[in-house]
C-alpha atoms as a PDB file:
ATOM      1  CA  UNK A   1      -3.605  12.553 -29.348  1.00  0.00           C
ATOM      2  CA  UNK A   2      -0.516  10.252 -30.441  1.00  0.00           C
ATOM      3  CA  UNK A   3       0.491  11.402 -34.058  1.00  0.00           C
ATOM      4  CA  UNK A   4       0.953   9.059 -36.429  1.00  0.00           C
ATOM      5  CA  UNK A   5       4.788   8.998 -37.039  1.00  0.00           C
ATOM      6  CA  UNK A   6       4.826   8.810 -32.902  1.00  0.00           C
ATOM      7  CA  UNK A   7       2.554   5.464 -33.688  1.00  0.00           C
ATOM      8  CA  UNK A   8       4.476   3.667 -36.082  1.00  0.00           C
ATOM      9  CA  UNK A   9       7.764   4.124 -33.685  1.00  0.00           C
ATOM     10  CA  UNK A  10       5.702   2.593 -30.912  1.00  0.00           C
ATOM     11  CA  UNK A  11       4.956  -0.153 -32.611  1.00  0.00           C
ATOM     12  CA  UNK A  12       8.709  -0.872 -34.138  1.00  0.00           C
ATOM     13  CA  UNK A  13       9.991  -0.156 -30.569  1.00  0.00           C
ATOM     14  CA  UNK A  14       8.427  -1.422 -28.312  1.00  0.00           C
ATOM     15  CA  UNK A  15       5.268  -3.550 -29.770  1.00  0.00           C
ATOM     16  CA  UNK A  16       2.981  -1.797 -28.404  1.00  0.00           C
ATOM     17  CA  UNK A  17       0.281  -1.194 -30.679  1.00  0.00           C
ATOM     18  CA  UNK A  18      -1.626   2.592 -30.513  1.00  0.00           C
ATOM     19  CA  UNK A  19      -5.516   1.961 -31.355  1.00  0.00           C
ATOM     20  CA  UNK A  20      -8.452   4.112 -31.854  1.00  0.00           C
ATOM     21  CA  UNK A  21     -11.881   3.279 -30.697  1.00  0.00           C
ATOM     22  CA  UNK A  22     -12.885   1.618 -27.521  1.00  0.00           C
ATOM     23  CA  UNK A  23     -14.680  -1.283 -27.801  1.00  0.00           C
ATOM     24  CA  UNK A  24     -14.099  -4.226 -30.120  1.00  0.00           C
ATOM     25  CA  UNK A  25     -13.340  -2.122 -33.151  1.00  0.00           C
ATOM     26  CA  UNK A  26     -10.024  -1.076 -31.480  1.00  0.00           C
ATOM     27  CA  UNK A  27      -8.798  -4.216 -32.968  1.00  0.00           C
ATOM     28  CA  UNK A  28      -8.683  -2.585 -36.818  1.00  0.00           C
ATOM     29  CA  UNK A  29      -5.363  -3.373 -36.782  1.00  0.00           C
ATOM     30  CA  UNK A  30      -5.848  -6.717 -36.386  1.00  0.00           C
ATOM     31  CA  UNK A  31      -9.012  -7.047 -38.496  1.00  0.00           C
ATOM     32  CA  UNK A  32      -8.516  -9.755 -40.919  1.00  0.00           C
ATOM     33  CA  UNK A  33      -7.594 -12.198 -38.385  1.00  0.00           C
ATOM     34  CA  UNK A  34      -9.561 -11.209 -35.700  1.00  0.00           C
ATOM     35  CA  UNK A  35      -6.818 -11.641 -33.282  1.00  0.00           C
ATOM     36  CA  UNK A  36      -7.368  -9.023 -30.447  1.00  0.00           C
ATOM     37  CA  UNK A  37      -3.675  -7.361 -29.310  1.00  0.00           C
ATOM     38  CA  UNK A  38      -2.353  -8.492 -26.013  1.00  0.00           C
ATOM     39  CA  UNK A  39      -2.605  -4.663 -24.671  1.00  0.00           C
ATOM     40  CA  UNK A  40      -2.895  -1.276 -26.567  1.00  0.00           C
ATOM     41  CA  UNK A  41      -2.528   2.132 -25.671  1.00  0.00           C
ATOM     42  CA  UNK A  42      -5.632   4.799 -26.656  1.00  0.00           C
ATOM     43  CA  UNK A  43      -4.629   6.973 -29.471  1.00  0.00           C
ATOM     44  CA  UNK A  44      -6.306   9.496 -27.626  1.00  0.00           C
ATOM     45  CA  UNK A  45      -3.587   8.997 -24.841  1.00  0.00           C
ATOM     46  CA  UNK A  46      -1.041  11.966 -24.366  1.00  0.00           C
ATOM     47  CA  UNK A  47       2.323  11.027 -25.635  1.00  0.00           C
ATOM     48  CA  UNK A  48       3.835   8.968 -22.672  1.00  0.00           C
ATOM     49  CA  UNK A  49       7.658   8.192 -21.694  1.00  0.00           C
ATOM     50  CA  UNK A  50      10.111   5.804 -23.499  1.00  0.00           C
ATOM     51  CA  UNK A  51      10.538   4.937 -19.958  1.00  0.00           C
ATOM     52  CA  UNK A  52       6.479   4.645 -19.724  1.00  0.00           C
ATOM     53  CA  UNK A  53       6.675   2.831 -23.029  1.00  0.00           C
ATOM     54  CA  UNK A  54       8.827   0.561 -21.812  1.00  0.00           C
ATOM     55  CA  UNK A  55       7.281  -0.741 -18.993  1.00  0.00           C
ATOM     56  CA  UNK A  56       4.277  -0.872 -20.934  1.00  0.00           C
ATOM     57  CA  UNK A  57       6.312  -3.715 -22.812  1.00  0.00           C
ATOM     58  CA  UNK A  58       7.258  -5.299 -20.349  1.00  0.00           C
ATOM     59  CA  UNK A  59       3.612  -5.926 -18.831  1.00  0.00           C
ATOM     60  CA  UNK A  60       2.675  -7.103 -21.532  1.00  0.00           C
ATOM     61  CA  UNK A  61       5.286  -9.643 -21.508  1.00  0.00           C
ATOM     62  CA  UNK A  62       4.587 -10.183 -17.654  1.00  0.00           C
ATOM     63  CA  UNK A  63       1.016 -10.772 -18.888  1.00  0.00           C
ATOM     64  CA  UNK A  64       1.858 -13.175 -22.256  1.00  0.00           C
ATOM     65  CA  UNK A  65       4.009 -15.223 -19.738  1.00  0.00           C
ATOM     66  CA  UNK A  66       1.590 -15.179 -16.737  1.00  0.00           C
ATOM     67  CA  UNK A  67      -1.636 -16.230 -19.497  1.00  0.00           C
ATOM     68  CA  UNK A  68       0.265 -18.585 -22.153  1.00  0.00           C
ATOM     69  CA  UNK A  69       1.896 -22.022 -22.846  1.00  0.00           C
ATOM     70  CA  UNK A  70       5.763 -21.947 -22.775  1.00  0.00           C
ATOM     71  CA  UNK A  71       4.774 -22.353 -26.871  1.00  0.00           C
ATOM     72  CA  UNK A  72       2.487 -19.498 -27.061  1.00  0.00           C
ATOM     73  CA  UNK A  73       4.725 -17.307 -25.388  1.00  0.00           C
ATOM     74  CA  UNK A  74       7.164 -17.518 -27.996  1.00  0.00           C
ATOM     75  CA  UNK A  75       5.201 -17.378 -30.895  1.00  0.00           C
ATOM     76  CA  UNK A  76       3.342 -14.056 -29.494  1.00  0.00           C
ATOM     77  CA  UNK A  77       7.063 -12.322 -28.329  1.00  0.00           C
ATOM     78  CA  UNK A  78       7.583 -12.944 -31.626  1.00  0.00           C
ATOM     79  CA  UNK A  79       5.218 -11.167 -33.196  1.00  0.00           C
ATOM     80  CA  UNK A  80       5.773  -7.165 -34.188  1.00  0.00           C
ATOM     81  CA  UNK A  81       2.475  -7.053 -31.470  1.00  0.00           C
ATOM     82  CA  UNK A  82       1.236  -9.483 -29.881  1.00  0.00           C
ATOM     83  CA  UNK A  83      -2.208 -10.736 -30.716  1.00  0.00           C
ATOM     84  CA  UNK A  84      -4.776 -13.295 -29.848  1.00  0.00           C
ATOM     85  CA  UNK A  85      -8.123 -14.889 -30.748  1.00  0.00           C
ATOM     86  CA  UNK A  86      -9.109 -15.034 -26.766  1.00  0.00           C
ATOM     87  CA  UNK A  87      -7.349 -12.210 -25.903  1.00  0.00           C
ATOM     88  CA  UNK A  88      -9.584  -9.490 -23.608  1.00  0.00           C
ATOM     89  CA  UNK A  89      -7.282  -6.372 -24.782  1.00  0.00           C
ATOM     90  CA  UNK A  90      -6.446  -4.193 -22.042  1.00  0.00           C
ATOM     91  CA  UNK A  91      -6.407  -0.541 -23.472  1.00  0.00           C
ATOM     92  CA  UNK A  92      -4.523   2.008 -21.676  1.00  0.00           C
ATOM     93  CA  UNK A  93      -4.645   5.734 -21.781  1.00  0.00           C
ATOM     94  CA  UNK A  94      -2.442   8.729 -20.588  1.00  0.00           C
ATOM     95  CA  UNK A  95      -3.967  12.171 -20.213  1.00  0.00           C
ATOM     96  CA  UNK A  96      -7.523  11.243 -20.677  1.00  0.00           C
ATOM     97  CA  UNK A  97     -10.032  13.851 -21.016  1.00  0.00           C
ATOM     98  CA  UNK A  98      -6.663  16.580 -21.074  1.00  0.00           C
ATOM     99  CA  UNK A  99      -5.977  15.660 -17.930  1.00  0.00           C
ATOM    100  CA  UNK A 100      -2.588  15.871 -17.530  1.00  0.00           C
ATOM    101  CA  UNK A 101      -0.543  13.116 -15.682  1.00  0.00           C
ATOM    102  CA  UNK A 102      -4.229  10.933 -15.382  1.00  0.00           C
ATOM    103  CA  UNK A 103      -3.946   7.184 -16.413  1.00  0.00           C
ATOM    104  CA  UNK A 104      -7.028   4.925 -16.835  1.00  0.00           C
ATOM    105  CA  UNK A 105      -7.412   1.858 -18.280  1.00  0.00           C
ATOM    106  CA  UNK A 106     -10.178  -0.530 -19.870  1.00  0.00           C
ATOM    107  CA  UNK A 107     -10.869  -3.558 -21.301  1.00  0.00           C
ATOM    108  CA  UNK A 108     -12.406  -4.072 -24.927  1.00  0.00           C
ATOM    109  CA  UNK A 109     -15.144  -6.826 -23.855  1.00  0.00           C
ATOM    110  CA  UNK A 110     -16.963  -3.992 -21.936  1.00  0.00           C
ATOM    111  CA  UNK A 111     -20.323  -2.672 -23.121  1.00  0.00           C
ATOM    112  CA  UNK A 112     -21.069  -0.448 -20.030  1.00  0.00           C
ATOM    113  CA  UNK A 113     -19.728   1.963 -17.301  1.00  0.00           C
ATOM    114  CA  UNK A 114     -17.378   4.398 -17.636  1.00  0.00           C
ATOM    115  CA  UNK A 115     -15.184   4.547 -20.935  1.00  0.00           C
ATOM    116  CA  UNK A 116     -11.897   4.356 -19.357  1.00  0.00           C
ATOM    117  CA  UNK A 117     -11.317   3.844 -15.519  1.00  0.00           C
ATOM    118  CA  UNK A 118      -9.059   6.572 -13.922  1.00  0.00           C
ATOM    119  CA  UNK A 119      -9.277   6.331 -10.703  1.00  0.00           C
ATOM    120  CA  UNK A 120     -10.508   5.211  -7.048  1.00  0.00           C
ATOM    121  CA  UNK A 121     -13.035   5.784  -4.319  1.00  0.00           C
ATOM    122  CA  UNK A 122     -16.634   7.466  -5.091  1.00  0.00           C
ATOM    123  CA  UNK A 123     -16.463   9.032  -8.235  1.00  0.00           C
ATOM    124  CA  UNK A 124     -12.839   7.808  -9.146  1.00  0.00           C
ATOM    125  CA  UNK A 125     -11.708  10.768  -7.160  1.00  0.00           C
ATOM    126  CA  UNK A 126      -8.402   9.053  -6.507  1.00  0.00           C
ATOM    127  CA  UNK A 127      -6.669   9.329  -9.692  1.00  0.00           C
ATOM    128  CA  UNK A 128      -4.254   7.267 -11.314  1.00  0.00           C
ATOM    129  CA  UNK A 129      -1.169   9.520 -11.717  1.00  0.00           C
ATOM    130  CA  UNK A 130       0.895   6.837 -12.705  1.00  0.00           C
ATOM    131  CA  UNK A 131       0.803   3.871 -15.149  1.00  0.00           C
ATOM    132  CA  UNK A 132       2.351   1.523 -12.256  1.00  0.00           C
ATOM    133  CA  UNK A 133      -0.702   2.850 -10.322  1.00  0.00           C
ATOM    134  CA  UNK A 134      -3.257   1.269 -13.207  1.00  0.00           C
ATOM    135  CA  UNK A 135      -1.317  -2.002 -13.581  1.00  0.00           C
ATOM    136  CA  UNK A 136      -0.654  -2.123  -9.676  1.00  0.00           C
ATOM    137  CA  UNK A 137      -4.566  -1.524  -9.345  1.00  0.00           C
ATOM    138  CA  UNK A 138      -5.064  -4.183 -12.233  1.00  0.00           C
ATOM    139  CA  UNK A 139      -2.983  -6.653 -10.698  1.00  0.00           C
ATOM    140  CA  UNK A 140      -3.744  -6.067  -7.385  1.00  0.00           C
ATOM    141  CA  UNK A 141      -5.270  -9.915  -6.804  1.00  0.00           C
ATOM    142  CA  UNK A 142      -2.562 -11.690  -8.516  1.00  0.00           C
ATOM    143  CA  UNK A 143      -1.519 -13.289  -5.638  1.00  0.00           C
ATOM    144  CA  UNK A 144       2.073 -11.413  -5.640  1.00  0.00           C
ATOM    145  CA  UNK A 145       3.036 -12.568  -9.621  1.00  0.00           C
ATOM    146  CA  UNK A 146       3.510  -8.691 -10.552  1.00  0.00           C
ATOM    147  CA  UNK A 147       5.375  -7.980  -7.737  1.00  0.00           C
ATOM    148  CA  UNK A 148       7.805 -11.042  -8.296  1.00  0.00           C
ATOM    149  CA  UNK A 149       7.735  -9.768 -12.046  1.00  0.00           C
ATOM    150  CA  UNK A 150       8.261  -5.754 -10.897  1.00  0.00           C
ATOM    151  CA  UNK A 151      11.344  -7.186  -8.635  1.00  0.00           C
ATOM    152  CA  UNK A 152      13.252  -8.699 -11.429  1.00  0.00           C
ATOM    153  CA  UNK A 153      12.663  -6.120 -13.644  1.00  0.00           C
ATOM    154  CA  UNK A 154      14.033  -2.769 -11.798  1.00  0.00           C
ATOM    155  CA  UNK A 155      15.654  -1.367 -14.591  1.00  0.00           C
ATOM    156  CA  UNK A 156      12.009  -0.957 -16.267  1.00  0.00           C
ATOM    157  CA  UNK A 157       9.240  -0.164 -13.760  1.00  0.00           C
ATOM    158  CA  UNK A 158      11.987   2.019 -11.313  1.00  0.00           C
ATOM    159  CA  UNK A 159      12.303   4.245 -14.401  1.00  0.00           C
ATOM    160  CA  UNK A 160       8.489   4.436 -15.349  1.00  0.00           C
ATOM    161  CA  UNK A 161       6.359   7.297 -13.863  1.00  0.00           C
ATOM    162  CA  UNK A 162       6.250   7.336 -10.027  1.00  0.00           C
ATOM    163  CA  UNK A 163       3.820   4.881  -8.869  1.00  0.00           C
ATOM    164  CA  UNK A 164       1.501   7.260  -6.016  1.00  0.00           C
ATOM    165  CA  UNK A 165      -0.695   4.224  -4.346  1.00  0.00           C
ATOM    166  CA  UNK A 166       0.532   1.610  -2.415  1.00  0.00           C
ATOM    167  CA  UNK A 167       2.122  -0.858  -4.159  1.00  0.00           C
END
């Protein structure tokens, strides 16, 4: 579980916001407005990397600039995290279920299957040990826009947890 002084530093650092729940009450923080955050991390997660934390920031900057107007862009990069109306939150976790070095991810419109997907193959016995594994697996039919994103950006996702599938 991400403590709270962990969660406010986060959010000043790298706009990431940390959210509780798992369906569309994860967006508490955003409540008033109902604007839905770009991308979240589970406060449930285990504590990841600056390095993971970074690259976390920077898909979500891949996915603001892949999604949005050249005018929405700016207006969400300039928010402390970025937030829309429309926006289907994808809500990532580290160490779900205490299992160490296991990503999963999910998205906040769904109402049924598994809580948080960690994994491949029959029974998600392929694991996600890696968050470039969830957002390769994510992205995988993006026609190539991650991997033109992942190239320019080396310095972030070379630094980020070891990616174990196939990118």
């Amino acid at each position: 579980m991400i403590e709270a002084h962990d969660i406010k530093r986060i959010l000043a650092d790298y706009h990431v916001p940390v959210l509780s729940g798992y369906g569309l009450g994860i967006c508490r923080m955003a409540a008033i407005d109902m604007a839905h955050p770009i991308l979240g991390l589970a406060v449930e997660s285990a504590l990841p990397s600056n390095a993971d934390l970074r690259a976390l920031q920077s898909y979500q900057e891949f996915s603001i600039r892949k999604w949005y107007n050249p005018t929405w862009q700016e207006k969400l990069l300039a928010m402390s995290y970025p937030s829309d109306e429309g926006a289907n939150t994808l809500l990532f976790v580290s160490g779900w279920r205490e299992e160490p070095g296991t990503w999963g991810f999910r998205r906040i419109s769904w109402t049924e299957g598994p809580t948080f997907v960690i994994g491949t193959g029959k029974d998600m016995k392929k694991r996600f040990t890696s968050l470039l594994d969830v957002i390769l697996y994510v992205q995988k039919d993006d026609g190539g826009k991650f991997k033109e994103w992942r190239k320019a950006h080396p310095d972030v996702f070379d630094h980020a947890t070891r990616a174990t599938m196939p990118a």
